[in-house]
PDB file of N, CA and C in Angstrom:
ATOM      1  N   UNK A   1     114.410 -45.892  36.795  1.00  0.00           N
ATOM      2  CA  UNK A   1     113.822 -47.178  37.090  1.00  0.00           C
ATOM      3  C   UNK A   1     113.265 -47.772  35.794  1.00  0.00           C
ATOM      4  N   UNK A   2     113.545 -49.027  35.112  1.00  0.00           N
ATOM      5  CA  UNK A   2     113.118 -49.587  34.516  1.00  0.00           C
ATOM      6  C   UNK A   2     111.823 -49.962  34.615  1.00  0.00           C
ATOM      7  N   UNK A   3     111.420 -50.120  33.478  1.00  0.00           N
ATOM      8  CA  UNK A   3     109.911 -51.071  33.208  1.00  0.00           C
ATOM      9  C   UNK A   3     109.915 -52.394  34.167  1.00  0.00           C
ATOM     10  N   UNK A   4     111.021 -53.021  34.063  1.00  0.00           N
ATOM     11  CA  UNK A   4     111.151 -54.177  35.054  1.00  0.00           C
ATOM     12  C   UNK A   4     110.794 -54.151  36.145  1.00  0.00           C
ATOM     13  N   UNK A   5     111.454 -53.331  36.613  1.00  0.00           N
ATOM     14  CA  UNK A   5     111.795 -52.611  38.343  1.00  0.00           C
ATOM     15  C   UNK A   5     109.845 -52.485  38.525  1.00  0.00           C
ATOM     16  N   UNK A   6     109.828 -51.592  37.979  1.00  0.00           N
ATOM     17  CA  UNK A   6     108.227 -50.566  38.044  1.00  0.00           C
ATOM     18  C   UNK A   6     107.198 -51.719  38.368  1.00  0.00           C
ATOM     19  N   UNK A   7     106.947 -53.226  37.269  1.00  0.00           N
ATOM     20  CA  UNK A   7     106.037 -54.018  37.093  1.00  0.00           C
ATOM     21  C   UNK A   7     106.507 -55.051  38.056  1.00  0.00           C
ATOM     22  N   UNK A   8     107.577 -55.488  38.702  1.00  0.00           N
ATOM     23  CA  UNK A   8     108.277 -56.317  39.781  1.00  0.00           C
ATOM     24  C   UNK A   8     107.699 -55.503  41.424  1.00  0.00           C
ATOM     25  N   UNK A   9     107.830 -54.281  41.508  1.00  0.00           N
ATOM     26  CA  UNK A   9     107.456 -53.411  42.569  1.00  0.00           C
ATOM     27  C   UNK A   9     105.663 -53.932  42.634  1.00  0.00           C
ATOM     28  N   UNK A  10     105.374 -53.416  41.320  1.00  0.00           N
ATOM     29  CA  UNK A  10     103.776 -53.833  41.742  1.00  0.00           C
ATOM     30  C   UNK A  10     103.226 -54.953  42.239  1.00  0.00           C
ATOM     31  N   UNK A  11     103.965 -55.845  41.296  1.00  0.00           N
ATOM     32  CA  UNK A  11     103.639 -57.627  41.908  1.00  0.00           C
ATOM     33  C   UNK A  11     103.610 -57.516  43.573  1.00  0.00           C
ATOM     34  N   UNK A  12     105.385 -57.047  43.841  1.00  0.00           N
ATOM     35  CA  UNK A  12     105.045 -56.968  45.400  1.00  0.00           C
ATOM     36  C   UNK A  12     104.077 -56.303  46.068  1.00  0.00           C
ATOM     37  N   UNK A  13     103.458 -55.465  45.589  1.00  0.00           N
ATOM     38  CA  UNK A  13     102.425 -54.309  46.274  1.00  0.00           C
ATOM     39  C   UNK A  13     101.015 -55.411  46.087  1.00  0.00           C
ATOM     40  N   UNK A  14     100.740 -55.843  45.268  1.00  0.00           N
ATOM     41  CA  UNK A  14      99.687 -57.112  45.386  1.00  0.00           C
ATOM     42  C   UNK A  14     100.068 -58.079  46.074  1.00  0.00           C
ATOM     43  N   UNK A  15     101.466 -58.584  46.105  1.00  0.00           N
ATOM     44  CA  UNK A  15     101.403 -59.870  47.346  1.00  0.00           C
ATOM     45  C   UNK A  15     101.181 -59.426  48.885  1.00  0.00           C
ATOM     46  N   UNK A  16     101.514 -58.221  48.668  1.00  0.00           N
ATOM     47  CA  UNK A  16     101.574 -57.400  50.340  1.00  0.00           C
ATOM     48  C   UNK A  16      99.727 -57.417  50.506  1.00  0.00           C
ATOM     49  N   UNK A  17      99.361 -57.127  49.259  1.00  0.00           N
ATOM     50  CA  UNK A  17      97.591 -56.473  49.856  1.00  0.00           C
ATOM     51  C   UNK A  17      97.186 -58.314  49.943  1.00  0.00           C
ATOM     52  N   UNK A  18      97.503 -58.932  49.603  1.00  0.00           N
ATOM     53  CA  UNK A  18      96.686 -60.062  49.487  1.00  0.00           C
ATOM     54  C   UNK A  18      97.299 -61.280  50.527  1.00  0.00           C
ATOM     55  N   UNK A  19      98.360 -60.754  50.744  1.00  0.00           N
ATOM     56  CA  UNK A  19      98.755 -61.325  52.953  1.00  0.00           C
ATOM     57  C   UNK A  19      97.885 -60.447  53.636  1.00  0.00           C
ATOM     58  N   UNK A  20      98.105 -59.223  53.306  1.00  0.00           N
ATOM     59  CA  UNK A  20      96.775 -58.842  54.366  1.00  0.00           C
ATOM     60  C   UNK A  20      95.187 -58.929  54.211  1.00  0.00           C
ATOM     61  N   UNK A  21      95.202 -59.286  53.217  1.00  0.00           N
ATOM     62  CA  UNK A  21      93.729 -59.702  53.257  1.00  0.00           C
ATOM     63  C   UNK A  21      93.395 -61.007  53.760  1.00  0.00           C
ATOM     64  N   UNK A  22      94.544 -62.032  53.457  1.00  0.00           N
ATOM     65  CA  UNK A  22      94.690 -63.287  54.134  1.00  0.00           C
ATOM     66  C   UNK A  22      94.719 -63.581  56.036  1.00  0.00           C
ATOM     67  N   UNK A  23      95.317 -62.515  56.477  1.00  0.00           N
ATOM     68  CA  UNK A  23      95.281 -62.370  57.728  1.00  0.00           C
ATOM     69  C   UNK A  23      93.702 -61.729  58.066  1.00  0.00           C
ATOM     70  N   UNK A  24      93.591 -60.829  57.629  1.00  0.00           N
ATOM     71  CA  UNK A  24      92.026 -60.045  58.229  1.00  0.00           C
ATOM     72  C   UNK A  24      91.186 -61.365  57.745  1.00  0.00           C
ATOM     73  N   UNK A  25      91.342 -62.632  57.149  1.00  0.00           N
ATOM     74  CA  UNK A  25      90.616 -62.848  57.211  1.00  0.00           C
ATOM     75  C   UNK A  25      90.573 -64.609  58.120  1.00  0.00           C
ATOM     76  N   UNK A  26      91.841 -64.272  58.477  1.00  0.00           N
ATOM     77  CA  UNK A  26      92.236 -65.472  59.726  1.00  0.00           C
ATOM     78  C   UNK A  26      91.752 -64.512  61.349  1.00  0.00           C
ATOM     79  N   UNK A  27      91.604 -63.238  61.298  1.00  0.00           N
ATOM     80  CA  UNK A  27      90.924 -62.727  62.089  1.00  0.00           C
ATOM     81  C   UNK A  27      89.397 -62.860  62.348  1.00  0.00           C
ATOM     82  N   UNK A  28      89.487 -63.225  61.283  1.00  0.00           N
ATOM     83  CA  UNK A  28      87.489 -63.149  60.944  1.00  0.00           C
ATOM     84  C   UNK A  28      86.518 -61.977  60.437  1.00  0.00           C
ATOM     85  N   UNK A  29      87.402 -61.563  59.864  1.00  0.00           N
ATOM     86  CA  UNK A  29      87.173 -59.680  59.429  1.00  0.00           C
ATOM     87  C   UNK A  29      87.451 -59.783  57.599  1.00  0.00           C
ATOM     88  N   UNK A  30      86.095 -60.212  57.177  1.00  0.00           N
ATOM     89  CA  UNK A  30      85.947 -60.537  55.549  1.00  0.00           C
ATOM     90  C   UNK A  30      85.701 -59.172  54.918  1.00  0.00           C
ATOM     91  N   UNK A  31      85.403 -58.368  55.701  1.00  0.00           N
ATOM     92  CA  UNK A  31      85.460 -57.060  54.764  1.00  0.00           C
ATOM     93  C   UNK A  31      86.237 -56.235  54.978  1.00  0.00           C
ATOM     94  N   UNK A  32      86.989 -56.328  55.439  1.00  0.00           N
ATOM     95  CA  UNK A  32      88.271 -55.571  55.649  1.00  0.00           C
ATOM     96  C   UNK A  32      89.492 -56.271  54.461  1.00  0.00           C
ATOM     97  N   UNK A  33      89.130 -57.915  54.642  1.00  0.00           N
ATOM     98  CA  UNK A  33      89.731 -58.704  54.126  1.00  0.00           C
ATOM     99  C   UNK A  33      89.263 -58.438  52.115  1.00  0.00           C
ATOM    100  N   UNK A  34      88.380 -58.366  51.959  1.00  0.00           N
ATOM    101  CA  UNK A  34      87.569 -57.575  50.983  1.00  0.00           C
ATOM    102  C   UNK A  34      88.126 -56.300  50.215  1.00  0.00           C
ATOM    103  N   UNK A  35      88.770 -55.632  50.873  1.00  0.00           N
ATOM    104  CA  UNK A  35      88.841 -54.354  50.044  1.00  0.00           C
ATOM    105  C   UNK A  35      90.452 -54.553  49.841  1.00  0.00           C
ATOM    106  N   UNK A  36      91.201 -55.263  50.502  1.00  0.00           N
ATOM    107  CA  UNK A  36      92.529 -55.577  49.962  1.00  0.00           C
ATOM    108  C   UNK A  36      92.208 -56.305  48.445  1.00  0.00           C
ATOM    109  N   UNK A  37      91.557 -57.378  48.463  1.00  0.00           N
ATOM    110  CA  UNK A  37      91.329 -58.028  47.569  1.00  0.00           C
ATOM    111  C   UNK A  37      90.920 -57.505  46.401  1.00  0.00           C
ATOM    112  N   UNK A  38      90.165 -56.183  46.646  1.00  0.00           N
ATOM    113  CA  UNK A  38      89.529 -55.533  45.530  1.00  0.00           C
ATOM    114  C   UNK A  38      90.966 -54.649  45.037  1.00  0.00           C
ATOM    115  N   UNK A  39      91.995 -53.783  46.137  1.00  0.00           N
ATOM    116  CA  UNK A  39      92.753 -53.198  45.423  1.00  0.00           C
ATOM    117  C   UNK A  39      93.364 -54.045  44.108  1.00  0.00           C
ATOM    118  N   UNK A  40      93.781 -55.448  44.884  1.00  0.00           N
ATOM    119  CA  UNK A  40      94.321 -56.419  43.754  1.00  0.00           C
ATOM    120  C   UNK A  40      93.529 -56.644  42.731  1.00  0.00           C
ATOM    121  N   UNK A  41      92.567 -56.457  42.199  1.00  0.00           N
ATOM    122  CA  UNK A  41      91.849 -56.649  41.120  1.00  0.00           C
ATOM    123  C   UNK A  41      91.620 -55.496  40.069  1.00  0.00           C
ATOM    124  N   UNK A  42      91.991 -54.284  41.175  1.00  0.00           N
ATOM    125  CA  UNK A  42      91.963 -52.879  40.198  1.00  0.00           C
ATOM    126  C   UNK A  42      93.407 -53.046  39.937  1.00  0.00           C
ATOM    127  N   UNK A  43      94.855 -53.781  40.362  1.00  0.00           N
ATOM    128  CA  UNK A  43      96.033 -53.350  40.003  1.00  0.00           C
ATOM    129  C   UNK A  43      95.822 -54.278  38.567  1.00  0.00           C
ATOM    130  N   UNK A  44      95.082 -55.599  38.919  1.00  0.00           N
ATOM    131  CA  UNK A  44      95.039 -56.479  38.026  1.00  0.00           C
ATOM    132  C   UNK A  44      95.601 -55.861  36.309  1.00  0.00           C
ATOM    133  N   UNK A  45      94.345 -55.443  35.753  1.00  0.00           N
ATOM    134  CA  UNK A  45      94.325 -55.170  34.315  1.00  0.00           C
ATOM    135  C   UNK A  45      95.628 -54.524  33.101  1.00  0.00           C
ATOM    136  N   UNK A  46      96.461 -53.427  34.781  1.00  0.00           N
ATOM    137  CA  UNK A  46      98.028 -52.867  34.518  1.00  0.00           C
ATOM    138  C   UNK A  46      98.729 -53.487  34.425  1.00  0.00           C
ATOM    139  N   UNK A  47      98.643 -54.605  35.488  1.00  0.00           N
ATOM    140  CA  UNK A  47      99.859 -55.844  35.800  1.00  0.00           C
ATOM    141  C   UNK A  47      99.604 -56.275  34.245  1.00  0.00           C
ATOM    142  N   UNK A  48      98.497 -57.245  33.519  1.00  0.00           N
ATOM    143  CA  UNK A  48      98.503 -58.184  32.687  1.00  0.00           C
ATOM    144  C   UNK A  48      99.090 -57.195  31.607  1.00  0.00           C
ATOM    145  N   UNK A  49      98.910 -56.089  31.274  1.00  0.00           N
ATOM    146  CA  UNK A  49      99.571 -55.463  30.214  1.00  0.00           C
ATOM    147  C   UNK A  49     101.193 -55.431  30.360  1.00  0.00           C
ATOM    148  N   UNK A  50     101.691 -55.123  31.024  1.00  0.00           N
ATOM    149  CA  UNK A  50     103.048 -54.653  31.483  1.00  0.00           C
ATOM    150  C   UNK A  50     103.876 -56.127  31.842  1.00  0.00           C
ATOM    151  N   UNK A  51     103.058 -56.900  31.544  1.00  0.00           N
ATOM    152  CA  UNK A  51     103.648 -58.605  31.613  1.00  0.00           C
ATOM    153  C   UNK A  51     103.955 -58.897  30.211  1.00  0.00           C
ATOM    154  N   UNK A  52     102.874 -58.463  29.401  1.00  0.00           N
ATOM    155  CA  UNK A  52     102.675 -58.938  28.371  1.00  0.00           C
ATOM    156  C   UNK A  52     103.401 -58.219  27.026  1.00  0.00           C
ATOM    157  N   UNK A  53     104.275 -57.487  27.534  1.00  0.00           N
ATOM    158  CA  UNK A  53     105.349 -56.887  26.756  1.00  0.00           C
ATOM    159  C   UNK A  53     106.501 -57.541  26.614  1.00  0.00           C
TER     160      UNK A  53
END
């Protein structure tokens, strides 16, 4: 698997956590909705490197 592949996979793994945080929070459930949001912010710092190559 390429570098491509690897940093394209992740993007999707953040759009996935951040529909579901979007839904939990059309449920009305902000902290549930919350900790998706947080995974996306810990993938954050990997993503911007692995872009930036």
């Amino acid at each position: 698997m390429t570098d491509q592949e690897k940093t394209e996979l992740q993007l999707e793994q953040a759009v996935r956590q951040l529909t579901r945080a979007l839904r939990e929070l059309q449920k009305n459930q902000p902290h549930f909705a919350a900790v998706f949001v947080g995974n996306v912010q810990a993938m954050l710092p990997k993503l911007r490197q692995q872009l930036a190559r």
